[in-house]
C-alpha atoms as a PDB file:
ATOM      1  CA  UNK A   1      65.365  86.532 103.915  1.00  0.00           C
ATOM      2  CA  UNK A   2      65.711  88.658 107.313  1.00  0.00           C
ATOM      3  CA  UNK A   3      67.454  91.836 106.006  1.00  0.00           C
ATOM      4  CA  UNK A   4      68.362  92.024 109.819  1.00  0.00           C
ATOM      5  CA  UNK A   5      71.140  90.320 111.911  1.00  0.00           C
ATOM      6  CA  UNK A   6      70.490  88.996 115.092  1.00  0.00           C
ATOM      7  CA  UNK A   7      73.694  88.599 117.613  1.00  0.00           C
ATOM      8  CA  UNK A   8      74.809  87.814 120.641  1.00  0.00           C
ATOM      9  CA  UNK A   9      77.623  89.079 121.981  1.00  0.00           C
ATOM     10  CA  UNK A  10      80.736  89.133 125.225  1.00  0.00           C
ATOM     11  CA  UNK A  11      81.949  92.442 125.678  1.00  0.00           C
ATOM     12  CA  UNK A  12      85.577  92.784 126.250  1.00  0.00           C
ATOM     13  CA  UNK A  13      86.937  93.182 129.708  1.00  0.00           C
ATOM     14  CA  UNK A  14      89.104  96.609 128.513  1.00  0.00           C
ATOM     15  CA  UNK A  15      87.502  99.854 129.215  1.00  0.00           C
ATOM     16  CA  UNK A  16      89.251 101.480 126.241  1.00  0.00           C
ATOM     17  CA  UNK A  17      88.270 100.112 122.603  1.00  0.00           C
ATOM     18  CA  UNK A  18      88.633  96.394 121.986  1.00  0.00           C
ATOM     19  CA  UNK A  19      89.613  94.144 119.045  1.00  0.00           C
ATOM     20  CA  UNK A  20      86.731  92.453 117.696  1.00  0.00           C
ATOM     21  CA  UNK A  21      86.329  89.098 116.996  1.00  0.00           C
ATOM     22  CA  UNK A  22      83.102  88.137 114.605  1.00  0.00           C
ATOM     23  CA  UNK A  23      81.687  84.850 114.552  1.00  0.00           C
ATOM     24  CA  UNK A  24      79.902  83.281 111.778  1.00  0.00           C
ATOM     25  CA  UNK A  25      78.359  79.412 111.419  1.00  0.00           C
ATOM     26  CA  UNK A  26      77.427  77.198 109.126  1.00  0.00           C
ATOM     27  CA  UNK A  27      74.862  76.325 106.787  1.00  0.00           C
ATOM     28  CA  UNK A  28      71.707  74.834 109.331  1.00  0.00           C
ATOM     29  CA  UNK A  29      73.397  76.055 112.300  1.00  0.00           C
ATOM     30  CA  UNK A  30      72.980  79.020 114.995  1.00  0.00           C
ATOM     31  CA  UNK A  31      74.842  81.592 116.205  1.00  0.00           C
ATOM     32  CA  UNK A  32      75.165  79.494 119.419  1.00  0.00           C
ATOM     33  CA  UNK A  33      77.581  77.503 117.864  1.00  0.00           C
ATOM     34  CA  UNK A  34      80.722  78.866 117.415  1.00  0.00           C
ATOM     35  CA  UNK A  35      79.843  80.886 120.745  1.00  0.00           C
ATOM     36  CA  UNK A  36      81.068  78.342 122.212  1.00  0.00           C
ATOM     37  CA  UNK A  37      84.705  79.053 121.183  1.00  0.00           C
ATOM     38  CA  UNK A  38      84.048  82.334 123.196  1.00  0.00           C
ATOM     39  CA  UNK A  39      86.046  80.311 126.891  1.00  0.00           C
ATOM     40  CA  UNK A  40      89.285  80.219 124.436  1.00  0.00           C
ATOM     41  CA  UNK A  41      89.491  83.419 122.590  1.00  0.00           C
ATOM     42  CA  UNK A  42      91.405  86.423 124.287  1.00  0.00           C
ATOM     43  CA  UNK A  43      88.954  88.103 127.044  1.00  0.00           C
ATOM     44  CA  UNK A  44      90.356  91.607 126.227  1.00  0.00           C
ATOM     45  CA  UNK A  45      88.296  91.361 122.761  1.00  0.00           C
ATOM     46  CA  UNK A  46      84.730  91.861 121.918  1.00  0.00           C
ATOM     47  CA  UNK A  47      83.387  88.600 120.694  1.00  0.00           C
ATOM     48  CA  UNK A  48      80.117  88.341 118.470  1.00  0.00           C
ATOM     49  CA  UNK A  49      78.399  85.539 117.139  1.00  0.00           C
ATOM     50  CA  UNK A  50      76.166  86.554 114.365  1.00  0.00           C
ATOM     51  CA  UNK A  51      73.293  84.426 112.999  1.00  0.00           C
ATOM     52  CA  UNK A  52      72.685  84.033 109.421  1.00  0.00           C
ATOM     53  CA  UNK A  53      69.493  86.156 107.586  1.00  0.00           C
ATOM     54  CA  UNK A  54      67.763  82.929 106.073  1.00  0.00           C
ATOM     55  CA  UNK A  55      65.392  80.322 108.643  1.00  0.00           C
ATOM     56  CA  UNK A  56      65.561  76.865 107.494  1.00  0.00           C
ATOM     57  CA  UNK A  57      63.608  75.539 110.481  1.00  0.00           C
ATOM     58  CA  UNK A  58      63.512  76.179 113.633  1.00  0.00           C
ATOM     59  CA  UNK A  59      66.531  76.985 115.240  1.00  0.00           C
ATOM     60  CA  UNK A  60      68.052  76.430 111.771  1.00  0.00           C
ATOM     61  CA  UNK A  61      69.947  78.993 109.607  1.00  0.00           C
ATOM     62  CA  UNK A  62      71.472  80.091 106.292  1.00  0.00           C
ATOM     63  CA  UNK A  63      73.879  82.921 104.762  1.00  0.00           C
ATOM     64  CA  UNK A  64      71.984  81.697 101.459  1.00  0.00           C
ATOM     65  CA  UNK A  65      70.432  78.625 100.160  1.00  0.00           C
ATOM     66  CA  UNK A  66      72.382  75.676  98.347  1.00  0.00           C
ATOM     67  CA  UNK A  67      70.483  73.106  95.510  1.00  0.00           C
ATOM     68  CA  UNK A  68      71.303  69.638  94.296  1.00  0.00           C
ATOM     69  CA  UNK A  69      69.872  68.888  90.617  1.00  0.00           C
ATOM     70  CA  UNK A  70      70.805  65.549  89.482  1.00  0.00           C
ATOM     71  CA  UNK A  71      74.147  65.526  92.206  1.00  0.00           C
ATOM     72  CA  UNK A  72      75.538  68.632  90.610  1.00  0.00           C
ATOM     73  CA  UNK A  73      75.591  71.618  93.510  1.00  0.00           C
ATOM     74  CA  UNK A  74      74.832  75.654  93.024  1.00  0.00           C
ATOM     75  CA  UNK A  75      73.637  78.718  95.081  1.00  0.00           C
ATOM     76  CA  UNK A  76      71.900  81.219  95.281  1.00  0.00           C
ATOM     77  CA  UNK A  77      74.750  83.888  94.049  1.00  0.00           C
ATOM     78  CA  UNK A  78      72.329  87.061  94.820  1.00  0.00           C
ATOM     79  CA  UNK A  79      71.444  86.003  98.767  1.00  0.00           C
ATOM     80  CA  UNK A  80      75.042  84.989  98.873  1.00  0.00           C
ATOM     81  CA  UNK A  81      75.885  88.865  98.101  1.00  0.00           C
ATOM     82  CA  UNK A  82      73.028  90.341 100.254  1.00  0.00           C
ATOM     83  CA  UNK A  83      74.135  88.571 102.880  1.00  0.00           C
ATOM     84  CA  UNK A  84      77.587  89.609 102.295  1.00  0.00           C
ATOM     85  CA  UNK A  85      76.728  93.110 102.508  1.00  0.00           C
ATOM     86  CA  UNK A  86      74.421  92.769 105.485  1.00  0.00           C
ATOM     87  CA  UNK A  87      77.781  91.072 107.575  1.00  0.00           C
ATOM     88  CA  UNK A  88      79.601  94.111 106.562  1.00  0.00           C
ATOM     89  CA  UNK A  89      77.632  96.602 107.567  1.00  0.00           C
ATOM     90  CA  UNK A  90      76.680  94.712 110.453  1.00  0.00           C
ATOM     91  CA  UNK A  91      80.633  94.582 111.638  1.00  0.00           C
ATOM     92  CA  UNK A  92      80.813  98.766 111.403  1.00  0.00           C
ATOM     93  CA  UNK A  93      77.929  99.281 113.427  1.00  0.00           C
ATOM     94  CA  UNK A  94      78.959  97.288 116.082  1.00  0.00           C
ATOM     95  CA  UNK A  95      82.424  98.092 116.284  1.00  0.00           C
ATOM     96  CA  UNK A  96      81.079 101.979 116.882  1.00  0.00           C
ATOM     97  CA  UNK A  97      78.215 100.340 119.214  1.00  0.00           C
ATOM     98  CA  UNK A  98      80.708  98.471 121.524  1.00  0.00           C
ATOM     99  CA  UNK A  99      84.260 100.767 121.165  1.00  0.00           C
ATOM    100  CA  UNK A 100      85.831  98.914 119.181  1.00  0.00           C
ATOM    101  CA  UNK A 101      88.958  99.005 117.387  1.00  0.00           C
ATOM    102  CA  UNK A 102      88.114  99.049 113.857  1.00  0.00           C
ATOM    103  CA  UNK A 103      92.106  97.955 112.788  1.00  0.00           C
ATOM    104  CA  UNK A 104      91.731  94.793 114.802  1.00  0.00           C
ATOM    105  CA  UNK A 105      88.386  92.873 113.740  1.00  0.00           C
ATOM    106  CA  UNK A 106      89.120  89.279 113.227  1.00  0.00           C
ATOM    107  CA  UNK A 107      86.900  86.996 111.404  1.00  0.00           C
ATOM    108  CA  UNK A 108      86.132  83.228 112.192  1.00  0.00           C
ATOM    109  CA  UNK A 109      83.896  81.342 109.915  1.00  0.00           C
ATOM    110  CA  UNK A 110      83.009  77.477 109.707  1.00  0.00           C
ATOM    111  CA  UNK A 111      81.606  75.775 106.809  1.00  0.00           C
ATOM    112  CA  UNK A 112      79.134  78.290 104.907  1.00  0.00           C
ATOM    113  CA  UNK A 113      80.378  81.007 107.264  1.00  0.00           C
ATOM    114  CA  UNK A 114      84.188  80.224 105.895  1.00  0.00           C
ATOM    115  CA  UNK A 115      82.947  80.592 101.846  1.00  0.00           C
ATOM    116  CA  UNK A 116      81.222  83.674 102.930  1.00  0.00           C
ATOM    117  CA  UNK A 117      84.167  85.095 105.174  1.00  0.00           C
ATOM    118  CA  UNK A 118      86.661  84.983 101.833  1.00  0.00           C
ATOM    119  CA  UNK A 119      84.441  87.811  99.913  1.00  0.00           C
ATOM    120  CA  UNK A 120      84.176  89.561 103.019  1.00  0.00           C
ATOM    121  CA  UNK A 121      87.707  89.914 104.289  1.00  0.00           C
ATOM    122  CA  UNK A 122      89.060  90.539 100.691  1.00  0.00           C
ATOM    123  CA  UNK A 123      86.179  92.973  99.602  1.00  0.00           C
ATOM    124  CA  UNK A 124      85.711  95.297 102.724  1.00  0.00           C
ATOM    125  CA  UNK A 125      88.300  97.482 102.059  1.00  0.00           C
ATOM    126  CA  UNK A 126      90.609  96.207 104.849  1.00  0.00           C
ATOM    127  CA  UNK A 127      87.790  96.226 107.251  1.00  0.00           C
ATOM    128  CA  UNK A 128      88.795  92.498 108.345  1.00  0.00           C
ATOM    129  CA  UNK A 129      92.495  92.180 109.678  1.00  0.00           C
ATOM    130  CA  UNK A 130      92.295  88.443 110.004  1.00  0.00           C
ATOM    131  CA  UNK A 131      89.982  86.060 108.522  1.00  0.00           C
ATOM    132  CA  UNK A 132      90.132  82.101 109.827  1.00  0.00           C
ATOM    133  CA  UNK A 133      88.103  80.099 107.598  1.00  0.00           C
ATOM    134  CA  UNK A 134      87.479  76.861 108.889  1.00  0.00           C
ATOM    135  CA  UNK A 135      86.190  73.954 106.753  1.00  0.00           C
ATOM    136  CA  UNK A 136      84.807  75.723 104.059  1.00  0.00           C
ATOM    137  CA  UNK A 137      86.287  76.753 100.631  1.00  0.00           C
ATOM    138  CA  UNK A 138      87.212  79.878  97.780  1.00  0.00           C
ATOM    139  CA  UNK A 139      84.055  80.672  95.786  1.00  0.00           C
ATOM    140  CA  UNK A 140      85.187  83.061  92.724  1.00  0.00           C
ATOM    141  CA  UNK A 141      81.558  83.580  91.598  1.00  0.00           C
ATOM    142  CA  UNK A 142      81.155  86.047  94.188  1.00  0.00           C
ATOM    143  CA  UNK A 143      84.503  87.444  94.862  1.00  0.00           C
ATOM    144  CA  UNK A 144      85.628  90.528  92.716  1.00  0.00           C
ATOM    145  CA  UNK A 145      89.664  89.812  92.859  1.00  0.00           C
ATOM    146  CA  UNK A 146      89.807  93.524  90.533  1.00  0.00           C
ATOM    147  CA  UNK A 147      89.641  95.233  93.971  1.00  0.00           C
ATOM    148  CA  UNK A 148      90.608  93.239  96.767  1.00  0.00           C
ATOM    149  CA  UNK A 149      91.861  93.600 100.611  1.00  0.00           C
ATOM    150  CA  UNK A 150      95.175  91.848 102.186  1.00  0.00           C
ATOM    151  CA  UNK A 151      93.968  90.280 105.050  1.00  0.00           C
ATOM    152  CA  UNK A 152      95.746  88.015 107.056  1.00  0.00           C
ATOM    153  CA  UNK A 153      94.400  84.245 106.334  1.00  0.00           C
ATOM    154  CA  UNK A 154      94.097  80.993 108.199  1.00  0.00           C
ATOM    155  CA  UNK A 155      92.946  77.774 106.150  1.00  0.00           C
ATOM    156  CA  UNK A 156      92.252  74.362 107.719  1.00  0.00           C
ATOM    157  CA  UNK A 157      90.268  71.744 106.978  1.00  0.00           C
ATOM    158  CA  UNK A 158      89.911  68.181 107.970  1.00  0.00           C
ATOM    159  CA  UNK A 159      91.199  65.160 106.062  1.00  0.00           C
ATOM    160  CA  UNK A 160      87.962  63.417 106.511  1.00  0.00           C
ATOM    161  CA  UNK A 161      85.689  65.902 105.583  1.00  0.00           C
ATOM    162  CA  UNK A 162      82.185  64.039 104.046  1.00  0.00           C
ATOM    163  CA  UNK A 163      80.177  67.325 103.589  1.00  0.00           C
ATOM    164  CA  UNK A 164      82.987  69.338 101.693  1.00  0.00           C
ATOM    165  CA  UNK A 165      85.915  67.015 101.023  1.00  0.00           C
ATOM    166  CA  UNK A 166      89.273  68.137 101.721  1.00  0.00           C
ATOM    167  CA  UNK A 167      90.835  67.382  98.397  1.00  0.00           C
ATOM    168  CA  UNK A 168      87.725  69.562  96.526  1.00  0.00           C
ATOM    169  CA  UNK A 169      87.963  72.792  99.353  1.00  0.00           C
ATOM    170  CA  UNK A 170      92.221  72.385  98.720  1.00  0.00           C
ATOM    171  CA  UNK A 171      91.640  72.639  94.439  1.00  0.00           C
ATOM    172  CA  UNK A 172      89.780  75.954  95.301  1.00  0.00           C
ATOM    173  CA  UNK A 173      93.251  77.091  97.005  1.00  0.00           C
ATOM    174  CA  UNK A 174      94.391  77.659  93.607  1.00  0.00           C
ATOM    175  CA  UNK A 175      92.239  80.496  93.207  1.00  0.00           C
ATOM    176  CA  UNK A 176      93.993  82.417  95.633  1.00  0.00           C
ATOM    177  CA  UNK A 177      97.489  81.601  94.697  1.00  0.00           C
ATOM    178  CA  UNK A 178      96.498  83.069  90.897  1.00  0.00           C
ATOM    179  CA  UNK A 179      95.223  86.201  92.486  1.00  0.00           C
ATOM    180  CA  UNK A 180      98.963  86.727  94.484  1.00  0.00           C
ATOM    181  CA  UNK A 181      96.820  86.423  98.000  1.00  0.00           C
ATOM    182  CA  UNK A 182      98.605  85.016 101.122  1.00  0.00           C
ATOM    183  CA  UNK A 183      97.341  82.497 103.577  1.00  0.00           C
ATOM    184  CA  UNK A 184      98.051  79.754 105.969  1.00  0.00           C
ATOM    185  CA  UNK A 185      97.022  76.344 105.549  1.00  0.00           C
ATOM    186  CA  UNK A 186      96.199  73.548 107.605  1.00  0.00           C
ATOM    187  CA  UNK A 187      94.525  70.135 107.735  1.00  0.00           C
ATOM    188  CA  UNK A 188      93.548  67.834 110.558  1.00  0.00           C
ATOM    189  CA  UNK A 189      92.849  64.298 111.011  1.00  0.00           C
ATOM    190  CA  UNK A 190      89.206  65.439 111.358  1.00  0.00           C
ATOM    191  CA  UNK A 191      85.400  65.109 109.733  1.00  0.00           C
ATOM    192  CA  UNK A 192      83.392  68.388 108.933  1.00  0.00           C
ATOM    193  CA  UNK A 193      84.053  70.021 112.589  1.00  0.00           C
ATOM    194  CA  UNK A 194      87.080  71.576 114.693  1.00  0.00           C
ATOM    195  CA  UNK A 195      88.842  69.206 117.029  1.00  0.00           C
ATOM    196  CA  UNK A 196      91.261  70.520 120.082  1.00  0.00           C
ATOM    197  CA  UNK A 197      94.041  70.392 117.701  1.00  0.00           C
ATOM    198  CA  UNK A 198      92.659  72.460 114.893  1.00  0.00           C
ATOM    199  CA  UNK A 199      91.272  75.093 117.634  1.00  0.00           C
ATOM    200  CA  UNK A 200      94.692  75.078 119.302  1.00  0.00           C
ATOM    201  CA  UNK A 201      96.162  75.765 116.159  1.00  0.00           C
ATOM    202  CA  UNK A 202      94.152  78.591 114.611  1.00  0.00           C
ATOM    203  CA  UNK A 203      94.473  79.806 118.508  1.00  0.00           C
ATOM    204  CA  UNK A 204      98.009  80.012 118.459  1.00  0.00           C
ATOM    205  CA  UNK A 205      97.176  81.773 115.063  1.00  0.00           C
ATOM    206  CA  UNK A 206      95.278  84.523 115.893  1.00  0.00           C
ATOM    207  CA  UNK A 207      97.485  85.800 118.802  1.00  0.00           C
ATOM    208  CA  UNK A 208     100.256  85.714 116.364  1.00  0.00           C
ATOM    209  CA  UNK A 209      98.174  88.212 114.298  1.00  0.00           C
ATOM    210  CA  UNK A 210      96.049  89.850 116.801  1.00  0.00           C
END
């Protein structure tokens, strides 16, 4: 595993500090992906789209690795962590690098990047103001709920989901409502993606929170 982030980034159009929005895909993807969201998100923020630590192939990339053994699923729990800790520190250098406002980072993560963006918006110590978790689910094997942040949360996912159903992501919900932690949720008549209505909405969302 890469112990270093690669990023690309659009700086904000304000010459004093910027809210940051981070960026962070899914398991085989880029950080080109969810660049793309970069035309709808406010221009006055700093917008970064990290890619994950781990090459699959070419082009292709992990936060950590996932198994099947006879159709049961697991992870690897200790890349899971690293990487977890690479995103954070990763965030507080560039929010110093590119002037930004460290009270307004907002996190956006699809799929792998939305499992991941749970332990890091609730275990930063309110680094992440809002965290919008797209498609993904709660993993309690590697959050610590002892010491947690109270970040603002988005939750949507679609109702058609074939990589991680709906109904299995919404059980994990339960997880947060045990722990007294707030969010918003959402589903759309969608597969494993974001259609126009689930960006409009988590849109609508963050400038709400922003």
């Amino acid at each position: 595993m890469n112990k270093e982030i690669f990023y690309i980034v659009q700086k904000s159009n304000l010459e004093d500090k910027s809210p940051l929005i981070i960026l962070l895909h899914g398991y085989g993807s880029n950080e080109k992906d969810l660049f793309s969201f970069k035309e709808y998100l406010p221009n006055d923020a700093t917008i970064v789209s990290f890619r994950a630590p781990l090459e699959l192939f070419q082009n292709m990339y992990a936060w950590y690795q996932i198994y099947f053994e006879n159709n049961v699923k697991s992870f690897d729990e200790k890349s899971a962590l690293v990487s977890k800790n690479l995103i954070i520190d990763k965030i507080k250098e560039i929010a110093k690098q590119y002037n930004c406002d460290d009270k307004r980072i907002t996190l956006i993560g699809f799929s792998q990047g939305a499992i991941l963006g749970f332990p890091i918006a609730l275990m930063s110590n309110n680094l992440i103001k809002n965290l919008v978790a797209l498609s993904g689910y709660v993993e309690d094997k590697i959050i610590n709920f002892l010491s947690i942040s109270s970040p603002n949360i988005y939750i949507s996912h679609g109702i058609n989901d074939d990589v991680i159903p709906c109904l299995d992501s919404k059980k994990t919900l339960q997880i947060l409502d045990n722990n007294k932690i707030k969010y918003d949720y959402y589903e759309f008549n969608q597969g494993h993606g974001v259609n126009m209505d689930n960006l409009n909405s988590f849109l609508k969302w963050i400038k709400e929170k922003y």
